[in-house]
Protein backbone atom coordinates (compact mmCIF):
# COMPACT_ATOMS: atom_id res chain seq x y z
CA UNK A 1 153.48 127.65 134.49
CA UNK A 2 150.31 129.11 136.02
CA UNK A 3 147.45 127.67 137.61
CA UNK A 4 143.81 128.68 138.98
CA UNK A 5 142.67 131.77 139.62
CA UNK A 6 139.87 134.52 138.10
CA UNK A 7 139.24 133.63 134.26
CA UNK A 8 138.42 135.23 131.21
CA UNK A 9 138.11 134.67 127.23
CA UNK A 10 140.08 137.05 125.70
CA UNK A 11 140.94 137.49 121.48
CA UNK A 12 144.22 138.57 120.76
CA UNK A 13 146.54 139.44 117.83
CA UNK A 14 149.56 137.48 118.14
CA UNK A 15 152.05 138.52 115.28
CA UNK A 16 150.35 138.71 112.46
CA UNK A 17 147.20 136.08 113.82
CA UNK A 18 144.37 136.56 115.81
CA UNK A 19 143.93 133.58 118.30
CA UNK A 20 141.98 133.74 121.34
CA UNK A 21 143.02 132.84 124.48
CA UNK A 22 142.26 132.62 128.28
CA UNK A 23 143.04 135.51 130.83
CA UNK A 24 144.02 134.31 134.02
CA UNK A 25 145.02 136.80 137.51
CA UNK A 26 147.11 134.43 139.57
CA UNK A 27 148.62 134.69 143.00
CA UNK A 28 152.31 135.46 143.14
CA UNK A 29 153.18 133.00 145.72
CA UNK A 30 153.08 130.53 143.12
CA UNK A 31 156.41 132.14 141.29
CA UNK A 32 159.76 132.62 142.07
CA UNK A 33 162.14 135.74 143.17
CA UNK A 34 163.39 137.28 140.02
CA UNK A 35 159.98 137.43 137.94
CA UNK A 36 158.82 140.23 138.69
CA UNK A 37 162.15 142.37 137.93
CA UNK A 38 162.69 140.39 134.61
CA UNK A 39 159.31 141.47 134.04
CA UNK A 40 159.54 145.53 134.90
CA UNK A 41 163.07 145.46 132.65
CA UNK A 42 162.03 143.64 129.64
CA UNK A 43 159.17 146.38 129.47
CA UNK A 44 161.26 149.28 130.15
CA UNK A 45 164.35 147.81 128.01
CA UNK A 46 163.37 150.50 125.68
CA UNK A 47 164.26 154.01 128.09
CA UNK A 48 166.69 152.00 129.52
CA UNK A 49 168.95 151.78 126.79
CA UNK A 50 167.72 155.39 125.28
CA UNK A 51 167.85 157.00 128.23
CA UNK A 52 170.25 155.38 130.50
CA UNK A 53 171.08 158.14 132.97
CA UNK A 54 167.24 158.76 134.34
CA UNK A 55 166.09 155.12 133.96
CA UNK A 56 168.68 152.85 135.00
CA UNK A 57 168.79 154.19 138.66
CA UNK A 58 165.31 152.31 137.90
CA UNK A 59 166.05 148.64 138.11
CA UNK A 60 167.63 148.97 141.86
CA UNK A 61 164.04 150.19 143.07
CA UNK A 62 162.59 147.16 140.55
CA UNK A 63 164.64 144.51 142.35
CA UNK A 64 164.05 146.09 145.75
CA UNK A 65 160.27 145.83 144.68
CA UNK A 66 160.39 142.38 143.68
CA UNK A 67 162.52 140.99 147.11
CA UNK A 68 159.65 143.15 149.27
CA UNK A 69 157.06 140.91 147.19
CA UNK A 70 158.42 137.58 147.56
CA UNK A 71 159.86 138.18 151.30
CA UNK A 72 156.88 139.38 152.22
CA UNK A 73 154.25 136.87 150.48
CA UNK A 74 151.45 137.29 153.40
CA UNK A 75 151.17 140.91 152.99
CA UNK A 76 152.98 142.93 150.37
CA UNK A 77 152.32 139.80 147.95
CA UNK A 78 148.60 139.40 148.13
CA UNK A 79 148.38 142.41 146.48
CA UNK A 80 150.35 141.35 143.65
CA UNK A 81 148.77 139.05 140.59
CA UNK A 82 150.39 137.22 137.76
CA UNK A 83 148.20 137.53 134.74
CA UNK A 84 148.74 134.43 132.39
CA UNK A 85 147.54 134.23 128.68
CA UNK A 86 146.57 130.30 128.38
CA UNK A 87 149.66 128.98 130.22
CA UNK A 88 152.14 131.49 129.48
CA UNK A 89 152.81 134.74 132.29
CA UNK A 90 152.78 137.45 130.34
CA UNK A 91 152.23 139.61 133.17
CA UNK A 92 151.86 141.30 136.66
CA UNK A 93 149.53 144.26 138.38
CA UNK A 94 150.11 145.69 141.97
CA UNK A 95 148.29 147.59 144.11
CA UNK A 96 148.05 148.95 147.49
CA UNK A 97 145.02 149.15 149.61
CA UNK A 98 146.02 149.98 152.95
CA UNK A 99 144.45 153.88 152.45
CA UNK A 100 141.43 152.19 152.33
CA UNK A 101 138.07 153.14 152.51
CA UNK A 102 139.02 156.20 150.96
CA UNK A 103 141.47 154.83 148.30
CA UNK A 104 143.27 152.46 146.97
CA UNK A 105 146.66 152.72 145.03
CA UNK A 106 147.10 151.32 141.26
CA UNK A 107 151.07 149.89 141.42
CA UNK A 108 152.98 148.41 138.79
CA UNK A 109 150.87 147.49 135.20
CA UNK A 110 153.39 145.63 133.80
CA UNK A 111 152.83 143.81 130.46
CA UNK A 112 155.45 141.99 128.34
CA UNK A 113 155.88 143.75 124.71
CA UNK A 114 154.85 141.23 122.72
CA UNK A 115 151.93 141.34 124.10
CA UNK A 116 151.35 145.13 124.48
CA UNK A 117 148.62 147.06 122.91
CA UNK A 118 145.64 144.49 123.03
CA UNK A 119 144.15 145.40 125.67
CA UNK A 120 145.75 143.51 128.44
CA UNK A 121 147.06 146.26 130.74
CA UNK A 122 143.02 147.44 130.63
CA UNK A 123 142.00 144.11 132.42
CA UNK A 124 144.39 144.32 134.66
CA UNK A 125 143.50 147.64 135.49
CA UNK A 126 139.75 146.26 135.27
CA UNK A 127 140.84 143.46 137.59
CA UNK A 128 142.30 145.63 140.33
CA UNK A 129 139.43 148.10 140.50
CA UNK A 130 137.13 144.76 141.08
CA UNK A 131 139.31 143.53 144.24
CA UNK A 132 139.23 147.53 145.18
CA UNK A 133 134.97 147.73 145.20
CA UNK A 134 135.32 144.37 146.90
CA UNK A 135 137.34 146.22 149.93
CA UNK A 136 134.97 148.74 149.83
CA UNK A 137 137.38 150.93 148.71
CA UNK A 138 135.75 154.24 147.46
CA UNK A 139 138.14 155.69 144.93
CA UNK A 140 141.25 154.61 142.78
CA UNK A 141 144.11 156.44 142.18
CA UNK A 142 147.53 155.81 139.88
CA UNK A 143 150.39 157.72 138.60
CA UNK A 144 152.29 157.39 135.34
CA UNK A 145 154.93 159.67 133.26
CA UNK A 146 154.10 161.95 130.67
CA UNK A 147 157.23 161.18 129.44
CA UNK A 148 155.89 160.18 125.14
CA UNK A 149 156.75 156.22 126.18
CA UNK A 150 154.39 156.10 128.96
CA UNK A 151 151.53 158.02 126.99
CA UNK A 152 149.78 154.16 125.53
CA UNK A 153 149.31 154.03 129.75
CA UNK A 154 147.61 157.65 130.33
CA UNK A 155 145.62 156.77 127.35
CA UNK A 156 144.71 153.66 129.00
CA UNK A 157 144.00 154.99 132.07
CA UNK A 158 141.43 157.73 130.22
CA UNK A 159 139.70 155.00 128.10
CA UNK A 160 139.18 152.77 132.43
CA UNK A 161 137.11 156.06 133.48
CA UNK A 162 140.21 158.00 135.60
CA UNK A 163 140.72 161.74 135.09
CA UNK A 164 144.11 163.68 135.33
CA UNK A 165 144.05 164.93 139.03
CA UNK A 166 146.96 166.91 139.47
CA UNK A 167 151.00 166.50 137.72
CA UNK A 168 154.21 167.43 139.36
CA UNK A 169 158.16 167.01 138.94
CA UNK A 170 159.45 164.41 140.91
CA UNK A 171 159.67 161.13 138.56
CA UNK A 172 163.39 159.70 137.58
CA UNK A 173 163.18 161.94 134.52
CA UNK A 174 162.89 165.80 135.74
CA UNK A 175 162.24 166.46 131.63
CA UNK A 176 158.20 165.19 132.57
CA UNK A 177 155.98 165.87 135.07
CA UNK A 178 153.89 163.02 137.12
CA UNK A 179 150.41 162.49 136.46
CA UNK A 180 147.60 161.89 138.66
CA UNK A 181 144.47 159.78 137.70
CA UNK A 182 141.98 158.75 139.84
CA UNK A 183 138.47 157.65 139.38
CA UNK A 184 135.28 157.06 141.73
CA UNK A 185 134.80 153.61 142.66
């Protein structure tokens, strides 16, 4: 269940309803080992069972991820938020500021599919650049796929203010390049 942390009002379409809800970025100290895992393979379930071979090798880097976060609450974790719709975690952004001033690195924008394409990924992206200006952080960057799946995040990414920077081979699926963003902070 989550509690206290930044707030916002946010309307959302929920099935077939609109209802409106409150947006809420919460520290990840208050959750357990596991979440964030559960979280990165319900929202790649998709490429992993299409595309088994260059996504599964996936999940041991997910759970690695997730151990660092919780074993590590002081330092890795701090830079970690649960994002909660009302009561419910629907939710978790990452980042990494230790290039700082220069930049600051966009991690993980993980949101559950049910409640994709609303604009909740946006705020967290929103949310992250805030805590970035508050570092005095000077410039944000983040890398995505252009594998088709991952193109609702490079349009995302676009519509925040970031600009392709530079793409290369290196990602789990050699079919797709890596993309670059990065915007001025």
């Amino acid at each position: 269940m989550c509690q206290a942390s930044a707030y916002c009002s946010l309307r959302i379409r929920y099935m077939d309803d609109e209802r409106y809800g409150m947006l809420a970025f919460r520290p990840v100290n208050q959750y357990k080992e596991g979440l964030l895992a559960s979280f990165l393979h319900q929202c790649y379930a998709m490429l992993l069972s299409d595309e088994p071979l260059f996504w599964q090798p996936e999940e041991e880097k997910w759970l690695q991820f997730d151990q660092d976060v919780f074993n590590n609450r002081k330092t890795i974790g701090q830079y970690v938020f649960i994002t909660c719709l009302d009561e419910v975690e629907i939710g978790f952004a990452s980042f990494n500021p230790r290039p700082r001033p220069d930049f600051g690195i966009i991690g993980h924008n993980c949101v559950l599919p049910s409640y994709q394409r609303d604009g909740i990924g946006k705020r967290q992206v929103m949310e992250m650049l805030e805590r970035f200006r508050k570092m005095g952080i000077k410039q944000a960057r983040v890398v995505t796929s252009d594998h088709p799946f991952f193109l609702p995040a490079r349009k995302m990414y676009l519509g925040c203010g970031f600009h392709e920077k530079k793409r290369w081979i290196k990602g789990p699926d050699p079919r797709y390049d890596l993309v670059e963003y990065e915007i001025n902070l």
